[in-house]
C-alpha atoms as a PDB file:
ATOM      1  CA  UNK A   1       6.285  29.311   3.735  1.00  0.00           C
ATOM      2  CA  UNK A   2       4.328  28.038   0.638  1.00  0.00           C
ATOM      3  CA  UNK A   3       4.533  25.176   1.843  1.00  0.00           C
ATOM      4  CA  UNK A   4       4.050  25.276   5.680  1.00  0.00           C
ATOM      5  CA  UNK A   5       1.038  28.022   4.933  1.00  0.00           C
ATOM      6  CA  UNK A   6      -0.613  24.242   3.083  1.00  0.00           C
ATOM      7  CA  UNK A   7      -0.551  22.777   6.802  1.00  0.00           C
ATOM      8  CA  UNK A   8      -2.157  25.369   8.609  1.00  0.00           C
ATOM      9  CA  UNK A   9      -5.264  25.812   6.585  1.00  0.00           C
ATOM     10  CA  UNK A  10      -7.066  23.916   8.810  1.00  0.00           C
ATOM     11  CA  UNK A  11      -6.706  26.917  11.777  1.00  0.00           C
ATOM     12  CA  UNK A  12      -7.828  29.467   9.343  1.00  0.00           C
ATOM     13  CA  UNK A  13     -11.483  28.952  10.144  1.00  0.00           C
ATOM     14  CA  UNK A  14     -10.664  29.340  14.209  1.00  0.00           C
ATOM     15  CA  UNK A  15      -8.658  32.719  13.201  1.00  0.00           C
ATOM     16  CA  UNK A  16     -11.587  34.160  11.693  1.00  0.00           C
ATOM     17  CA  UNK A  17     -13.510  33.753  14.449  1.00  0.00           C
ATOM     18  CA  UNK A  18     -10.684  35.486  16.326  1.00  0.00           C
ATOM     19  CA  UNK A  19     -10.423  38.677  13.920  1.00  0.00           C
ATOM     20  CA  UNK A  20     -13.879  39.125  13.730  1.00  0.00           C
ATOM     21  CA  UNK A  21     -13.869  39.088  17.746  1.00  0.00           C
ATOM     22  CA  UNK A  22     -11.191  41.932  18.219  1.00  0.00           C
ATOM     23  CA  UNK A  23     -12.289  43.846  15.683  1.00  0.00           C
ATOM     24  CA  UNK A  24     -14.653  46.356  17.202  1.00  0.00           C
ATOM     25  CA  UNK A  25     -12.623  45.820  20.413  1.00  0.00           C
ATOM     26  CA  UNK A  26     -13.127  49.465  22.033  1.00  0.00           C
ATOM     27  CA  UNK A  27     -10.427  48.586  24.943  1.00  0.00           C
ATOM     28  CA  UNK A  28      -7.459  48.708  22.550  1.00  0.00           C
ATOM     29  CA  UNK A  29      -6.336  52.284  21.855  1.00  0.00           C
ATOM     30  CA  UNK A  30      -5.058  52.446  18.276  1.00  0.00           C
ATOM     31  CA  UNK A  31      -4.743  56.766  18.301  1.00  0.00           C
ATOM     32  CA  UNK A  32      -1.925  57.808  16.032  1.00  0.00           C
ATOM     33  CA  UNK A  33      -0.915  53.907  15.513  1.00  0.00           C
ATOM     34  CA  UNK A  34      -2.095  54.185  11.607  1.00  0.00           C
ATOM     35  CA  UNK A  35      -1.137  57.560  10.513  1.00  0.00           C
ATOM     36  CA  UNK A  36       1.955  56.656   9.283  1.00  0.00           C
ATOM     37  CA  UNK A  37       0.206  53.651   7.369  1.00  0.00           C
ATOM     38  CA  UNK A  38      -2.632  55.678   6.493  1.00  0.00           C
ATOM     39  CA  UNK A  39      -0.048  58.825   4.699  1.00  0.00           C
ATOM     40  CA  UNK A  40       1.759  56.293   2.905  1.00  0.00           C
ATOM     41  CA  UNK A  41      -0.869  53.870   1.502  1.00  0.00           C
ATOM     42  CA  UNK A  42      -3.640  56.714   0.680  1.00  0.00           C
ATOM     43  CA  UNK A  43      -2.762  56.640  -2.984  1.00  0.00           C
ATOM     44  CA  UNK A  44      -3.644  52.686  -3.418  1.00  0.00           C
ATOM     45  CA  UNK A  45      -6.959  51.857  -4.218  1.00  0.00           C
ATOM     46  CA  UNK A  46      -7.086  48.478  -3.395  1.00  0.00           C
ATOM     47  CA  UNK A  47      -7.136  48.690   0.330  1.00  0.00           C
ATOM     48  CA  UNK A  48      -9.429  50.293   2.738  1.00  0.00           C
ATOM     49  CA  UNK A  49      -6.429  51.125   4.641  1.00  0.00           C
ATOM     50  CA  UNK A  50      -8.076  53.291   7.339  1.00  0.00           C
ATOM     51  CA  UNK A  51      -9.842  50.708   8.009  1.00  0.00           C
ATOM     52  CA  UNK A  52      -8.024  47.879   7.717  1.00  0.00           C
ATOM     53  CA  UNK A  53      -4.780  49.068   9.782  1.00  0.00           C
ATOM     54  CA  UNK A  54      -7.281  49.308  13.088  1.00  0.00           C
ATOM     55  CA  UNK A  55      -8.094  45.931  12.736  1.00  0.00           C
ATOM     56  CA  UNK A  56      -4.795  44.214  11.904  1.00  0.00           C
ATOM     57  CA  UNK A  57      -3.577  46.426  15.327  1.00  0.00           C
ATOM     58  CA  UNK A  58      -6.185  45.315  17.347  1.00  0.00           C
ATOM     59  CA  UNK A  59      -5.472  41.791  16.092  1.00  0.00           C
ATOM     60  CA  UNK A  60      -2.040  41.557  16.537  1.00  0.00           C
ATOM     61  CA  UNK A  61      -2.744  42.949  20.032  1.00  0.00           C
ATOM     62  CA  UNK A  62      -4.704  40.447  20.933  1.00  0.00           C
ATOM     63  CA  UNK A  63      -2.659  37.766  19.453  1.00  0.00           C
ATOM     64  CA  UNK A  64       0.191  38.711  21.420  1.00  0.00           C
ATOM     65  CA  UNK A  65      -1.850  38.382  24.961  1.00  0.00           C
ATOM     66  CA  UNK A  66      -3.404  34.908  24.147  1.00  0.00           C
ATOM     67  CA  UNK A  67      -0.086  32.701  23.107  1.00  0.00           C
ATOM     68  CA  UNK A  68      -1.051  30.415  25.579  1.00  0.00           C
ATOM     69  CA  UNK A  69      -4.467  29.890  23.715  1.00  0.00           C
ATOM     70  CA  UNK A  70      -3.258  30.821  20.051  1.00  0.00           C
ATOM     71  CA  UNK A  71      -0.323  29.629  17.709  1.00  0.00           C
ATOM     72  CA  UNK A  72       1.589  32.810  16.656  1.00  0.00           C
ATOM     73  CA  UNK A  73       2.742  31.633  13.890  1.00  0.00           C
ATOM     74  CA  UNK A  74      -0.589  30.180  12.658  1.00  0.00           C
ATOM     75  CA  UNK A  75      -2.411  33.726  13.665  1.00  0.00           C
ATOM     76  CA  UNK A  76       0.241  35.246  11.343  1.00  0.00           C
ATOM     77  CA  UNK A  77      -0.440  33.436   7.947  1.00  0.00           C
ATOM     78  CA  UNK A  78      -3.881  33.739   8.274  1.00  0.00           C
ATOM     79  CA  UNK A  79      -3.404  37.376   8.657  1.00  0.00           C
ATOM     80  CA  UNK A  80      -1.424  37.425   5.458  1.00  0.00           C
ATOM     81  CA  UNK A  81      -4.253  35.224   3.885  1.00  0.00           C
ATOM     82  CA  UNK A  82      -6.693  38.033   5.080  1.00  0.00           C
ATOM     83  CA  UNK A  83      -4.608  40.654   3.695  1.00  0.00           C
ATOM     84  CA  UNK A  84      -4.325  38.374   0.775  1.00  0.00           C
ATOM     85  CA  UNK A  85      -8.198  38.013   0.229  1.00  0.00           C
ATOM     86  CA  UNK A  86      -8.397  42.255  -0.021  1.00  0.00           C
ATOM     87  CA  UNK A  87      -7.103  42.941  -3.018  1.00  0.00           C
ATOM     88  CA  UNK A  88      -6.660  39.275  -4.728  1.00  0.00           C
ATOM     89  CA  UNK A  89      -8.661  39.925  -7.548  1.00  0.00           C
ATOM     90  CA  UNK A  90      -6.448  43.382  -8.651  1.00  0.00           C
ATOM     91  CA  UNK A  91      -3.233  41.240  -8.870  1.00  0.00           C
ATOM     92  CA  UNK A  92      -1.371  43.157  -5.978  1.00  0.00           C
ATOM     93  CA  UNK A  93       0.735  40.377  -5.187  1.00  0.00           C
ATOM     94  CA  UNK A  94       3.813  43.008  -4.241  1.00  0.00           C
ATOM     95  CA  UNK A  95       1.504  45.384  -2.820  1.00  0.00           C
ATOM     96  CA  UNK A  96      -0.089  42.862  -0.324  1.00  0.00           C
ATOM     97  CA  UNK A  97       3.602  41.536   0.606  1.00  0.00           C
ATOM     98  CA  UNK A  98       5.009  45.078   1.323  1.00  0.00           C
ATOM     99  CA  UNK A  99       1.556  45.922   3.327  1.00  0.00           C
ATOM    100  CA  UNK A 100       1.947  43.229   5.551  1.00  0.00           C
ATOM    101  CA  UNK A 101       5.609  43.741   6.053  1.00  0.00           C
ATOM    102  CA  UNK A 102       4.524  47.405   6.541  1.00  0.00           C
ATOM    103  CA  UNK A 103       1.608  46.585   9.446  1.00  0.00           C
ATOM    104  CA  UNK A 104       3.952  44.515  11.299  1.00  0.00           C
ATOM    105  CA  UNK A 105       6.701  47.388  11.733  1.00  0.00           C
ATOM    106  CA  UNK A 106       4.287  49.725  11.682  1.00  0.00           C
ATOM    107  CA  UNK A 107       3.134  47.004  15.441  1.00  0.00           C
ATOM    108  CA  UNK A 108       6.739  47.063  16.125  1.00  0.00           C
ATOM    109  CA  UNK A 109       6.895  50.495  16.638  1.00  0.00           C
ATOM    110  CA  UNK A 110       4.750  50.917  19.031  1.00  0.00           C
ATOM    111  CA  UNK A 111       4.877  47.212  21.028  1.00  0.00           C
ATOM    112  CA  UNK A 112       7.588  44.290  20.740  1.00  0.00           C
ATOM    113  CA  UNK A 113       7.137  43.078  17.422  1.00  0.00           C
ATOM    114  CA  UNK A 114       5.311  39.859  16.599  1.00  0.00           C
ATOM    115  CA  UNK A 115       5.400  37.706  13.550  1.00  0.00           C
ATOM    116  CA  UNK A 116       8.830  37.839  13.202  1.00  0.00           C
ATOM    117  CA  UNK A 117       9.823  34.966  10.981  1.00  0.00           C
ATOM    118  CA  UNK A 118      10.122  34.848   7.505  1.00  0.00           C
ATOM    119  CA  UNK A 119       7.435  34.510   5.055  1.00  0.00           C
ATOM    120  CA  UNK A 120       7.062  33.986   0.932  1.00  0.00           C
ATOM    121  CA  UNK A 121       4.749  36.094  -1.125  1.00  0.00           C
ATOM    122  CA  UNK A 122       1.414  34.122  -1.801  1.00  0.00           C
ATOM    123  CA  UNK A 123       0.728  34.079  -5.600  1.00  0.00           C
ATOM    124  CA  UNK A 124      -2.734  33.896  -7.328  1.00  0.00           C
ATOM    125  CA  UNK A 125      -2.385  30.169  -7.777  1.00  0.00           C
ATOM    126  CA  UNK A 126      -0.966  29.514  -4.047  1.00  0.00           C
ATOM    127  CA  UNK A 127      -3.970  31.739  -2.897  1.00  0.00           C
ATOM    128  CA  UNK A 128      -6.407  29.718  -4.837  1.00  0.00           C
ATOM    129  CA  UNK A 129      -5.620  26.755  -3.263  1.00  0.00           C
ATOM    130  CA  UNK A 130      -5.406  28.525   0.099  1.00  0.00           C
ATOM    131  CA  UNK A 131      -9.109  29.532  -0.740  1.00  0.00           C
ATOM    132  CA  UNK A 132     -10.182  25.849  -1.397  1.00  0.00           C
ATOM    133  CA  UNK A 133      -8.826  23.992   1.369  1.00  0.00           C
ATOM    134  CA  UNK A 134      -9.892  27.090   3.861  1.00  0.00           C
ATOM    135  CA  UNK A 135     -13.767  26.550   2.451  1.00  0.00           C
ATOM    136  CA  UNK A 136     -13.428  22.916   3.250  1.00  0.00           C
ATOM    137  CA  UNK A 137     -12.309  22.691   6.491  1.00  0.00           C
ATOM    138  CA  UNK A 138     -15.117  26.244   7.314  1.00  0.00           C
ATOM    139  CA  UNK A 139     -17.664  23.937   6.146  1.00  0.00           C
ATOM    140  CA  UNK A 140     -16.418  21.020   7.894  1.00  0.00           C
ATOM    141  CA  UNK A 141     -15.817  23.132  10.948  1.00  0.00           C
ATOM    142  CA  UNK A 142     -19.997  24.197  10.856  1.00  0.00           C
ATOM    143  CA  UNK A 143     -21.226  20.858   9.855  1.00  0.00           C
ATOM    144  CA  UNK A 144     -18.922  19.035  12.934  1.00  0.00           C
ATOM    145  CA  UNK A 145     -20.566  22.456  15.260  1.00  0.00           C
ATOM    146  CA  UNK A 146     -24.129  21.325  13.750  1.00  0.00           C
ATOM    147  CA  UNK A 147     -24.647  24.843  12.098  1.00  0.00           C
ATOM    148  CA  UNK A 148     -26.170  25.472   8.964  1.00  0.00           C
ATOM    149  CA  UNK A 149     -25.281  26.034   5.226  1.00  0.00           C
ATOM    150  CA  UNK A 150     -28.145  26.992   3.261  1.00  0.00           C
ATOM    151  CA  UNK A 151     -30.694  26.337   6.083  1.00  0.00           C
ATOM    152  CA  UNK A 152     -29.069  22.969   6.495  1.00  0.00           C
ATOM    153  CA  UNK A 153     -26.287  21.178   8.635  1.00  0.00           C
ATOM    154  CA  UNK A 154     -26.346  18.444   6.098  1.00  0.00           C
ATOM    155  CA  UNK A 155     -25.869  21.100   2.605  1.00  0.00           C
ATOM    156  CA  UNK A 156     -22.308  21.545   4.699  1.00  0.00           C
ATOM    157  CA  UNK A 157     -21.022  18.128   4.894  1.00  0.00           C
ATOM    158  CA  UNK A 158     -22.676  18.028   0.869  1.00  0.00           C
ATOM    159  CA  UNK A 159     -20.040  21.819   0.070  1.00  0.00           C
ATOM    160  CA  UNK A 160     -17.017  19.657   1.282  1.00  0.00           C
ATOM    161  CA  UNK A 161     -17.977  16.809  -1.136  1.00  0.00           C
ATOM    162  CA  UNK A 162     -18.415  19.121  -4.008  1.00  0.00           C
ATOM    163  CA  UNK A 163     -15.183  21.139  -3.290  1.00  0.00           C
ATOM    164  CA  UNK A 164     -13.161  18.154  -2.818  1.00  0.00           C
ATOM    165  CA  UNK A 165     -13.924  16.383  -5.697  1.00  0.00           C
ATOM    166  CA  UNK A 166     -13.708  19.647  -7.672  1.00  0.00           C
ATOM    167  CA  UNK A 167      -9.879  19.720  -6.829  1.00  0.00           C
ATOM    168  CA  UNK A 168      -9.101  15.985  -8.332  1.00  0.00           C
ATOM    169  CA  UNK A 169      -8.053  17.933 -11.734  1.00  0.00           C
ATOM    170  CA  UNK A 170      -5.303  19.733  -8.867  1.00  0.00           C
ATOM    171  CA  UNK A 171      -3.992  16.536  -8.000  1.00  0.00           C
ATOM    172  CA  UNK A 172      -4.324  14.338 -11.227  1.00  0.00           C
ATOM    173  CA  UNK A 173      -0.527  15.209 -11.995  1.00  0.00           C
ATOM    174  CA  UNK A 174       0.953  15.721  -8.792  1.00  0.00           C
ATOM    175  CA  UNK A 175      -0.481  14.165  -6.204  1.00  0.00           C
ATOM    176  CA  UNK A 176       2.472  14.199  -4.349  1.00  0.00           C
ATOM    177  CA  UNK A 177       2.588  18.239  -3.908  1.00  0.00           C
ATOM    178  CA  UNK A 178       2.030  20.098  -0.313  1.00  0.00           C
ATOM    179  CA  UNK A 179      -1.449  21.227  -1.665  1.00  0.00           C
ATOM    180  CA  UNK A 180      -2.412  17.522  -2.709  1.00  0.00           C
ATOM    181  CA  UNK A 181      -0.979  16.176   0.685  1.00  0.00           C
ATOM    182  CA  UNK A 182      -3.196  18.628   2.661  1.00  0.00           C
ATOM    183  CA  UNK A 183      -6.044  17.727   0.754  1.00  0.00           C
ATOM    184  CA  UNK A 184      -5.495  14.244   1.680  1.00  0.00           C
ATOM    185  CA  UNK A 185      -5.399  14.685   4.914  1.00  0.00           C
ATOM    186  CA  UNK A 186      -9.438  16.395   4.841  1.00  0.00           C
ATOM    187  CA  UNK A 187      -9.899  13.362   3.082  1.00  0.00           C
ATOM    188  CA  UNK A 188      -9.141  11.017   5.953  1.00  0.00           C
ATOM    189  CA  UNK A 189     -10.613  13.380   8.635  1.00  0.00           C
ATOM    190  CA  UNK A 190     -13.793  14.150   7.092  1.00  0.00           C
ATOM    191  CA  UNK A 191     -14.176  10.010   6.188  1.00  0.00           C
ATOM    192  CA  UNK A 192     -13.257   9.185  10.236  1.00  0.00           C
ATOM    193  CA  UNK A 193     -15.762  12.092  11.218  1.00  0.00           C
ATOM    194  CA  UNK A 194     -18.861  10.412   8.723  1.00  0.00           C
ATOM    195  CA  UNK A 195     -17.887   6.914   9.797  1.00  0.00           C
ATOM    196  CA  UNK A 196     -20.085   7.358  12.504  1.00  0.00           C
ATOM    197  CA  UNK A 197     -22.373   9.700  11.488  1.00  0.00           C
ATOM    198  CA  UNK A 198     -26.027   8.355  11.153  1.00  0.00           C
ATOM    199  CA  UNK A 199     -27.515  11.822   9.645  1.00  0.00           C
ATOM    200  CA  UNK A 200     -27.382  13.204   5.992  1.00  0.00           C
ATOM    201  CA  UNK A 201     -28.244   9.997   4.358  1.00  0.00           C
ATOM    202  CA  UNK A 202     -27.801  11.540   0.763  1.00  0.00           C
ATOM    203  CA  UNK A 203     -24.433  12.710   1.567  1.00  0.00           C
ATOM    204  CA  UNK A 204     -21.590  10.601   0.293  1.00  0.00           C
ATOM    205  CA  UNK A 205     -19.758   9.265   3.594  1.00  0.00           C
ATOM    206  CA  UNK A 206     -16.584   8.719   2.387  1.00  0.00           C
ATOM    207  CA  UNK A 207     -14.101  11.094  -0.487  1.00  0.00           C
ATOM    208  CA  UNK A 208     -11.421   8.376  -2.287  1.00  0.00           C
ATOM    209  CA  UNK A 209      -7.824  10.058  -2.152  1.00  0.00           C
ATOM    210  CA  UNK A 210      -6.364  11.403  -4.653  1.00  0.00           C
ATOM    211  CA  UNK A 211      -2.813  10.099  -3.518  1.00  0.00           C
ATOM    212  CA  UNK A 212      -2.802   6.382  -5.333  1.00  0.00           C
ATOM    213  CA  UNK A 213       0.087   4.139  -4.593  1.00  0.00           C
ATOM    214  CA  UNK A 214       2.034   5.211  -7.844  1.00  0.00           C
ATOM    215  CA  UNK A 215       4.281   2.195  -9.107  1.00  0.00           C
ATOM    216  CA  UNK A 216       5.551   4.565 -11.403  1.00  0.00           C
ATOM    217  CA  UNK A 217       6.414   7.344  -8.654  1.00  0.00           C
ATOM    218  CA  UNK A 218       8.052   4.292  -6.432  1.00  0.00           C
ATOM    219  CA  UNK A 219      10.366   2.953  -9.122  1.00  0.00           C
ATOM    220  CA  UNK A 220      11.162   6.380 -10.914  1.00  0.00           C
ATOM    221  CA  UNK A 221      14.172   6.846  -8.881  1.00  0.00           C
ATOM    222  CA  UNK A 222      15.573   3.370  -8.725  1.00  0.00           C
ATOM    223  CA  UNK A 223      15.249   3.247 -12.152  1.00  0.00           C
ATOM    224  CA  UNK A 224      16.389   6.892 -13.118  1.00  0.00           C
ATOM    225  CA  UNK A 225      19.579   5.667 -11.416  1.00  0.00           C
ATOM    226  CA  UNK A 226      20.062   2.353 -13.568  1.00  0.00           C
ATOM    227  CA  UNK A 227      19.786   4.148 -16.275  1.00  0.00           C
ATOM    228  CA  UNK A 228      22.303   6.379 -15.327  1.00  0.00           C
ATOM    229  CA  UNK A 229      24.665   4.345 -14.326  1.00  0.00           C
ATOM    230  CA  UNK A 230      24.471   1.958 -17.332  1.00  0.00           C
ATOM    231  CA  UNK A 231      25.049   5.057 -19.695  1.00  0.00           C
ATOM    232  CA  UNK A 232      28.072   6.100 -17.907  1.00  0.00           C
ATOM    233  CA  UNK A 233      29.282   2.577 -18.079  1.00  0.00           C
ATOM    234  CA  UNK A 234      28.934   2.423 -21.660  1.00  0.00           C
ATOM    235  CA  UNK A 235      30.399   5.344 -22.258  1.00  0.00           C
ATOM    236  CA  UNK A 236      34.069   4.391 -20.150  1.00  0.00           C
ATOM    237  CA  UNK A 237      33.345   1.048 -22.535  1.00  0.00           C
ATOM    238  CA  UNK A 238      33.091   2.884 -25.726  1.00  0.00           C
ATOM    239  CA  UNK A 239      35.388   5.782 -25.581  1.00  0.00           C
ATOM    240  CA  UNK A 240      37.821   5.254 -22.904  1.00  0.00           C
ATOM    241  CA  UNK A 241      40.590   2.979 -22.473  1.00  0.00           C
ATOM    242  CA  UNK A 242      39.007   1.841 -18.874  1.00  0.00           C
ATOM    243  CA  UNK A 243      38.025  -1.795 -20.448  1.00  0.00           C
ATOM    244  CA  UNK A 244      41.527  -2.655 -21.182  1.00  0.00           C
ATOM    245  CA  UNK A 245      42.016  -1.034 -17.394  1.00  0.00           C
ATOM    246  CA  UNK A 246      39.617  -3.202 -15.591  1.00  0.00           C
ATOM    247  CA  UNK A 247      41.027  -6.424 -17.427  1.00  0.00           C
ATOM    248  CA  UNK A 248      44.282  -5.833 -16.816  1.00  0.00           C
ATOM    249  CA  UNK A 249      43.530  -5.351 -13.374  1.00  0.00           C
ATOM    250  CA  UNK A 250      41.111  -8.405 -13.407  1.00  0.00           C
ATOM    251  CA  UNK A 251      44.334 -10.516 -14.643  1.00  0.00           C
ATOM    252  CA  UNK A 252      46.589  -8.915 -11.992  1.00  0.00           C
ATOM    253  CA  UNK A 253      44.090  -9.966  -9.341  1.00  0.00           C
ATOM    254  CA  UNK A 254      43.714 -13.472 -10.506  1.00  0.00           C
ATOM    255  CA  UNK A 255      47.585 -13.563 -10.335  1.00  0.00           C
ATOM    256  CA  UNK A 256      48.129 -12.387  -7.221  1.00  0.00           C
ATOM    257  CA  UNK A 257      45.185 -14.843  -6.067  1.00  0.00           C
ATOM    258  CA  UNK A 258      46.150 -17.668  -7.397  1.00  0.00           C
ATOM    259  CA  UNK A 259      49.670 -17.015  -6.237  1.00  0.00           C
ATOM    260  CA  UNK A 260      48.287 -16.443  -2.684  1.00  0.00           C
ATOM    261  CA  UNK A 261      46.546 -20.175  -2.855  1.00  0.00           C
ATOM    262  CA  UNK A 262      49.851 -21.491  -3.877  1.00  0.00           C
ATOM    263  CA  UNK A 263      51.585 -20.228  -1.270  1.00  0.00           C
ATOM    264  CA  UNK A 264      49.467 -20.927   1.390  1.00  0.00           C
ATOM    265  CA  UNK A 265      49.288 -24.354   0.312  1.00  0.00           C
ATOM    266  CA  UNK A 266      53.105 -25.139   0.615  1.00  0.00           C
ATOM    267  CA  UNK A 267      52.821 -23.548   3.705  1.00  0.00           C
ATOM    268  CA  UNK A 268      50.457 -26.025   4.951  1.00  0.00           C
ATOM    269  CA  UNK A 269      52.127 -29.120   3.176  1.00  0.00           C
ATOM    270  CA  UNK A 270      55.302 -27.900   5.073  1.00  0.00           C
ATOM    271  CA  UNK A 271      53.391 -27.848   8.179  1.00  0.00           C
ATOM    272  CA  UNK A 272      51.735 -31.020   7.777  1.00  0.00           C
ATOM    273  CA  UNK A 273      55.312 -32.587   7.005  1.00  0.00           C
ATOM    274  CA  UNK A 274      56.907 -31.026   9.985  1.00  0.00           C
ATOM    275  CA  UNK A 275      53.981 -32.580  12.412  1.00  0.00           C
ATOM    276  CA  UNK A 276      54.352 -35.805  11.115  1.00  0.00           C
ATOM    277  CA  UNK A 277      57.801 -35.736  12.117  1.00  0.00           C
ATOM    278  CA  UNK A 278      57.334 -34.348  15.364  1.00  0.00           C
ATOM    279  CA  UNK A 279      55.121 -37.232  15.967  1.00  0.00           C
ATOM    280  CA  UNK A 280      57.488 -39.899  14.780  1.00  0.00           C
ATOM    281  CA  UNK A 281      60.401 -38.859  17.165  1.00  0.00           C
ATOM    282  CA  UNK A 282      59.041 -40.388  21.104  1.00  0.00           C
ATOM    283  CA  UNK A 283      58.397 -43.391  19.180  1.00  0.00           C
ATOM    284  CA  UNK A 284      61.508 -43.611  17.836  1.00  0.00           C
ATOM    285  CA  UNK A 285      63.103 -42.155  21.343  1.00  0.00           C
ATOM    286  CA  UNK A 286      61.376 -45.221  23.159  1.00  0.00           C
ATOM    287  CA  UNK A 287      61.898 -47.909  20.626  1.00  0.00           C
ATOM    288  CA  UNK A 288      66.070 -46.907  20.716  1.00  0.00           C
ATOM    289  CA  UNK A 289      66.031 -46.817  24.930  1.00  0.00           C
ATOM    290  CA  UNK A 290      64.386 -50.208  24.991  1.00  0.00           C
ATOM    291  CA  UNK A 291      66.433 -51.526  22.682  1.00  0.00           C
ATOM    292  CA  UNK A 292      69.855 -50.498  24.385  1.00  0.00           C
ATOM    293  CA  UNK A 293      68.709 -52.002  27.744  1.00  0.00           C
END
């Protein structure tokens, strides 16, 4: 999932939205859903867990009705992520994982479960980078819906500038990595979306990828493989009696070659003689009937 959760950054901002909807959704009736929950997560002080199992019930609820409007599977890592965001700053990667694990049974329990498919633990670093590329594409998201950042529509388009070019350190290295990828692809939406925007004339229009054609990334492997097969070569060469091998068989071959060519020419030579012949005999068939008449 570390690497799928990278592509679906971009539907975290929509997902918030979503949570913060259901959340004080009187309709759903949660009684008794969370005592379990609540019994065995009282002792952990990093959660809120009486009141975060309501929400992540109501949630999940609501996720399940609206499939036809929703990704599941999106709606689930941004749960996570949510989770995630709780208790990020105590270090409970473990605790997190086995809390979300725990909600979703705890669902299961009670309706046919949802979320089912198998996810990694997010680490500090992955959550980091989770954090950055969510802020860009929440900015984006308000500065594309013309609402405000700091009293201005503009100051958002100006956040994803700053946070993009703060994460060129991220990239310098391995610009080739899910994050970097991702981060890319913001790149080329937000300089499409600005192409054609005539407002915010001291924002930059354009970000410059990260991702540079890499001669040295292109001819790594080819080269990698040269190498290796050169040094195996040298080795059967050095320390093996495969030289005298190959020219033995080299020699054998140029036998059996040159034995083929002589062979096929007599055969030809024997042929050619053989036509010649043929061609002579009418001639002398006719010459010897005129003759005897």
């Amino acid at each position: 999932m570390n690497e799928e959760i990278y592509e679906v950054v971009k539907t975290f901002p929509k997902f918030s939205e979503f949570l913060n909807s259901v959340t004080t959704d009187g309709e759903i009736n949660i009684q008794g859903w969370c005592e379990n929950i609540k019994q065995e997560y009282s002792s952990y002080v990093y959660y809120d867990i009486e009141n975060i199992c309501p929400v992540v019930i109501r949630y999940l609820t609501k996720l399940k009705e609206n499939t036809h409007e929703y990704n599941t599977k999106e709606g689930c890592n941004y749960l996570y992520y949510w989770l995630y965001e709780k208790a990020h700053k105590n270090n409970a990667d473990d605790l997190t994982f086995t809390l979300y694990k725990s909600l979703l049974s705890n669902f299961g329990d009670y309706q046919s479960e949802i979320c089912t498919f198998n996810v990694d633990k997010i680490t500090g670093d992955i959550f980091q980078k989770l954090k950055d590329l969510y802020n860009l594409y929440d900015h984006f998201d308000k500065f594309q819906k013309k609402e405000t950042c700091n009293s201005s529509t503009c100051n958002c388009a100006q956040e994803c500038v700053d946070i993009y070019n703060k994460l060129e350190d991220s990239c310098s290295n391995d610009s080739y990595s899910s994050f970097c990828i991702e981060l890319d692809k913001f790149g080329h939406k937000y300089n499409e979306h600005m192409k054609d925007n005539d407002t915010c004339e001291h924002t930059l229009k354009s970000v410059r990828s990260f991702r540079k054609n890499n001669l040295q990334v292109i001819l790594l492997p080819p080269i990698s493989i040269i190498l290796v097969i050169s040094f195996i070569l040298f080795i059967l060469y050095k320390y093996t009696p495969f030289p005298s091998w190959l020219l033995l068989r080299i020699k054998k071959n140029k036998r059996t070659r040159n034995y083929l060519n002589d062979e096929s020419y007599q055969l030809l030579h024997n042929d050619k003689s053989r036509m010649d012949n043929s061609q002579n005999e009418p001639y002398n068939i006719e010459y010897h009937s005129v003759h005897d008449s």
